[in-house]
C-alpha atoms as a PDB file:
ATOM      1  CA  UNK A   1     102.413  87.553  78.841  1.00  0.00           C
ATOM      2  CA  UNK A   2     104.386  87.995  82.234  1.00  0.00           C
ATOM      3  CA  UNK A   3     105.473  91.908  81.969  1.00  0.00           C
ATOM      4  CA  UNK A   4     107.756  91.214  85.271  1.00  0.00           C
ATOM      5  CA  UNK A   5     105.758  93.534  87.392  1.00  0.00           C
ATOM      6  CA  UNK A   6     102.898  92.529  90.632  1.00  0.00           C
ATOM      7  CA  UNK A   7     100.548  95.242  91.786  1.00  0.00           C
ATOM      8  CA  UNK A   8      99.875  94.037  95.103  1.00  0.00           C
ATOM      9  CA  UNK A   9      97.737  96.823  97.235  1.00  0.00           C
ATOM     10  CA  UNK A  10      97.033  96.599 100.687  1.00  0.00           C
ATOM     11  CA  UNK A  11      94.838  98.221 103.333  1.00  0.00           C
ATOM     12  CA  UNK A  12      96.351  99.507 106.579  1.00  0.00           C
ATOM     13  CA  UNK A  13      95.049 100.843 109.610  1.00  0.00           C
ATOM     14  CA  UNK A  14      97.742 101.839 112.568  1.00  0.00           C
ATOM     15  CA  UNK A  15      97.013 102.313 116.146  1.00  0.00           C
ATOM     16  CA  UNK A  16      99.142 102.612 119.343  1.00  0.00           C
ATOM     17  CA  UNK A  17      99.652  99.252 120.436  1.00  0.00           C
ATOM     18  CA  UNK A  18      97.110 100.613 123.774  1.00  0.00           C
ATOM     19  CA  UNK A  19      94.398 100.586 121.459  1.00  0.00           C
ATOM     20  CA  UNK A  20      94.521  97.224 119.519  1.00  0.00           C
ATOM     21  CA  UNK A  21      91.366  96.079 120.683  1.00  0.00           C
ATOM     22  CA  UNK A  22      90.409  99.269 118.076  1.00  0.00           C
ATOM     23  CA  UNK A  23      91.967  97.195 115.453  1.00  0.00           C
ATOM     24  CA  UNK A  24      90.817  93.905 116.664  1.00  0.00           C
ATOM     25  CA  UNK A  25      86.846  95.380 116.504  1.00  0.00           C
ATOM     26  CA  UNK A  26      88.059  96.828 112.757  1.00  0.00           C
ATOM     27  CA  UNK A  27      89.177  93.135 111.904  1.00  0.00           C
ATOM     28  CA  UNK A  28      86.273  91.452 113.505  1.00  0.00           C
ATOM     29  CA  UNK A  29      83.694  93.907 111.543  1.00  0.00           C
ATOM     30  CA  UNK A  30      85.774  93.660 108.261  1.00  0.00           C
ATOM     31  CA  UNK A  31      85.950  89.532 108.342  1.00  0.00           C
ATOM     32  CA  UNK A  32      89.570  90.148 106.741  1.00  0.00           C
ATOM     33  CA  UNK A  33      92.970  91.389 107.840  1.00  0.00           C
ATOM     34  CA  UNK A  34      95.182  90.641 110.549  1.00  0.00           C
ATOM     35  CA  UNK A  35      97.176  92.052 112.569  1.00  0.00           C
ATOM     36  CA  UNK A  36     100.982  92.906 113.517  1.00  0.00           C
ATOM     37  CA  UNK A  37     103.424  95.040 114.980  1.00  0.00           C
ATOM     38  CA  UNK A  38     104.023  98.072 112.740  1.00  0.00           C
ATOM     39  CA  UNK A  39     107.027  99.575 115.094  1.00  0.00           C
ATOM     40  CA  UNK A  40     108.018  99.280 118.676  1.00  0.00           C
ATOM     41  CA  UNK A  41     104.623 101.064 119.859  1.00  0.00           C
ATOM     42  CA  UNK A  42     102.237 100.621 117.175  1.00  0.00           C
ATOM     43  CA  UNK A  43     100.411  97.869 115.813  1.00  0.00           C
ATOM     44  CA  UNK A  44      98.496  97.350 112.724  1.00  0.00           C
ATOM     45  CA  UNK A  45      95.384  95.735 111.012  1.00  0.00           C
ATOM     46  CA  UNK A  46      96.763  94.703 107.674  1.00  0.00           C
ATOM     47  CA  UNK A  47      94.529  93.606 104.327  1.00  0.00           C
ATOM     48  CA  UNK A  48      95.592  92.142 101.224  1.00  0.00           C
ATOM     49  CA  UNK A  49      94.035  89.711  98.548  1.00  0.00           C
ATOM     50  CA  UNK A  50      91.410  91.051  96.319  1.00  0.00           C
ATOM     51  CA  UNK A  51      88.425  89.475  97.588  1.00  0.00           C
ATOM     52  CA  UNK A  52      89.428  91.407 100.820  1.00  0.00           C
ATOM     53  CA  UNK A  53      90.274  94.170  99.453  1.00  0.00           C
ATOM     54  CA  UNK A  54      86.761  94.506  97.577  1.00  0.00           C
ATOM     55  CA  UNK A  55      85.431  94.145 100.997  1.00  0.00           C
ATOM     56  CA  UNK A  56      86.928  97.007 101.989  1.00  0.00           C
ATOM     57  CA  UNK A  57      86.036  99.136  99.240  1.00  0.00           C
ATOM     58  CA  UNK A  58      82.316  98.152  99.305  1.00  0.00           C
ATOM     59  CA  UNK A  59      82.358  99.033 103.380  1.00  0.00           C
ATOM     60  CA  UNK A  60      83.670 102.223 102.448  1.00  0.00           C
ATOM     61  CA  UNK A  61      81.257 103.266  99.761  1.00  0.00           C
ATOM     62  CA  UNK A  62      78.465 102.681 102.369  1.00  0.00           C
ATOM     63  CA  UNK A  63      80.316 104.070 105.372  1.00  0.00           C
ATOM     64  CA  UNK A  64      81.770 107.175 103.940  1.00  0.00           C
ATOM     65  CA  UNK A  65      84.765 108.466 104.665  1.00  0.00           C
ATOM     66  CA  UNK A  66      85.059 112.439 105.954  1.00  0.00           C
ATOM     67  CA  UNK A  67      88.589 112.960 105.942  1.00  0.00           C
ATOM     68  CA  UNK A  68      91.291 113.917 103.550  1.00  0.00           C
ATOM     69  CA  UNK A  69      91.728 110.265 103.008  1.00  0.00           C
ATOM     70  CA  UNK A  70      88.691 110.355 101.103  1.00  0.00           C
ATOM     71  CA  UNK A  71      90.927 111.156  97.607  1.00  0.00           C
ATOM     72  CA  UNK A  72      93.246 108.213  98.618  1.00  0.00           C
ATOM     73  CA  UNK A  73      90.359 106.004  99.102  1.00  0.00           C
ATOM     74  CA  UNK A  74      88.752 106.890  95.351  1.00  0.00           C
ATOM     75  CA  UNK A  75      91.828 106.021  94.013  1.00  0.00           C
ATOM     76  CA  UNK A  76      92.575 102.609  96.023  1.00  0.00           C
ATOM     77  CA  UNK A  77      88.626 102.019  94.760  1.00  0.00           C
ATOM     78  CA  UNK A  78      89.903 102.225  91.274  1.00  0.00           C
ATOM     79  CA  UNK A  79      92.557 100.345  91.547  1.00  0.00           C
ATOM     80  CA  UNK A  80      91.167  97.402  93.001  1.00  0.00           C
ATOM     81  CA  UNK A  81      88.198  97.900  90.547  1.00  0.00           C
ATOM     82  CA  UNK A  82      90.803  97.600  87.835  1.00  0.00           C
ATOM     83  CA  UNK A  83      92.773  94.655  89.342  1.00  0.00           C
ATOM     84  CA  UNK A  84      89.326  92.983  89.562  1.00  0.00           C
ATOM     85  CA  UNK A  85      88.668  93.745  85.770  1.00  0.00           C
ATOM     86  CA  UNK A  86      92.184  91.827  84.943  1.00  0.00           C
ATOM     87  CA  UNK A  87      93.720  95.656  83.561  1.00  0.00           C
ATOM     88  CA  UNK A  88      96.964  94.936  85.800  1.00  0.00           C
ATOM     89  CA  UNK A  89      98.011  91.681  83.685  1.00  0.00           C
ATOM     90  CA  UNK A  90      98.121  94.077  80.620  1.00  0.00           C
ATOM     91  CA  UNK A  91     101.281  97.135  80.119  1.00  0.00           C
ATOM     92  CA  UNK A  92      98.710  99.823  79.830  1.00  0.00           C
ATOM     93  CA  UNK A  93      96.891  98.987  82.638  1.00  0.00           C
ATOM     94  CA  UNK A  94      99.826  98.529  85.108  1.00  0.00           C
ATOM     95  CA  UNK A  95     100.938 101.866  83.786  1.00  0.00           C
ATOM     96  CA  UNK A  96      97.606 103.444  85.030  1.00  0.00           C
ATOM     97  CA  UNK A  97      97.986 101.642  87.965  1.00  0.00           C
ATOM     98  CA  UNK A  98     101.374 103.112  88.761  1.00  0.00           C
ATOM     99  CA  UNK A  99     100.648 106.240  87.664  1.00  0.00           C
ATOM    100  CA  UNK A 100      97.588 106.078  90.523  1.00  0.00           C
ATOM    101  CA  UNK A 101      99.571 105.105  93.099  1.00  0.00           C
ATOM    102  CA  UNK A 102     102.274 107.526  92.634  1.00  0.00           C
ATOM    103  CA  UNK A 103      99.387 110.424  93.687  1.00  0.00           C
ATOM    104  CA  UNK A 104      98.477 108.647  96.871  1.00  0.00           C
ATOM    105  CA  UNK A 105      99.697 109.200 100.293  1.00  0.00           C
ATOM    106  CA  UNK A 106     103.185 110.227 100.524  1.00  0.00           C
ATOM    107  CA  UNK A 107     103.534 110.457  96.354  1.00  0.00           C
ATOM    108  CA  UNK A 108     106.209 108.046  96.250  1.00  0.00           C
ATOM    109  CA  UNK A 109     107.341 107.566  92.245  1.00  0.00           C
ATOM    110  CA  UNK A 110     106.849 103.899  91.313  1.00  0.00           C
ATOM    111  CA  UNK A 111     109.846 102.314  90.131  1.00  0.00           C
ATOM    112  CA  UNK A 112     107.828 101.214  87.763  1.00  0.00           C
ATOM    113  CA  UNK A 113     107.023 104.323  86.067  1.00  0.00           C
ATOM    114  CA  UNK A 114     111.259 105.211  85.730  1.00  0.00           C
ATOM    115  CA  UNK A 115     112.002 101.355  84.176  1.00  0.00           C
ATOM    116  CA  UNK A 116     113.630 101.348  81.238  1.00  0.00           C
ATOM    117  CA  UNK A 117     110.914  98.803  80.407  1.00  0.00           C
ATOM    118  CA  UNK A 118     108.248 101.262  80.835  1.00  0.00           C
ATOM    119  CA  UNK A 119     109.757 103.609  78.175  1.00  0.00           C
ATOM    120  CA  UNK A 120     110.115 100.949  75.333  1.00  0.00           C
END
């Protein structure tokens, strides 16, 4: 069943473009990204794909993070936990998912979540 909807999470790490080799160290310890320009004076290391992704999340659970991105980064965790469990192919599942994302970083509301397809 195609329910017209991707989930497709990405990792993203943004430096001044002065300190790409910072990025390029990132990448090279990762095995996974790559990067671009993000604006005029920053670039970025850029991740996508689960089997990157879970890369990511598994470097992360043994390199903790001490920041306030640490609630962001549960939350990416379970949502790349639940992409790799197939949820995202079902309604309720991409709901969760949306509903996740829609508490991390800047709390932008998934158009998702006000689709007259979600309310059916």
């Amino acid at each position: 069943m195609t329910l017209g909807w991707q989930v497709l999470p990405e990792f993203r790490v943004v430096q001044h473009k002065k300190d790409t080799q910072t990025l390029r160290m990132i990448q090279k310890r990762l095995d996974c990204g790559i990067i671009t320009v993000n604006h005029d004076d920053r670039n970025e290391l850029r991740v996508r794909g689960i089997n990157n992704l879970m890369k990511i999340v598994e470097f992360f659970r043994i390199n903790k993070l001490k920041t306030s991105k640490l609630n962001n980064f549960k939350k990416f965790a379970t949502v790349i936990k639940m992409m790799n469990e197939r949820k995202h192919l079902k309604r309720t599942g991409l709901k969760e998912i949306a509903e996740i994302a829609a508490t991390m970083n800047k709390k932008i509301k998934s158009k998702y979540l006000e689709s007259s397809e979600t309310i059916r």
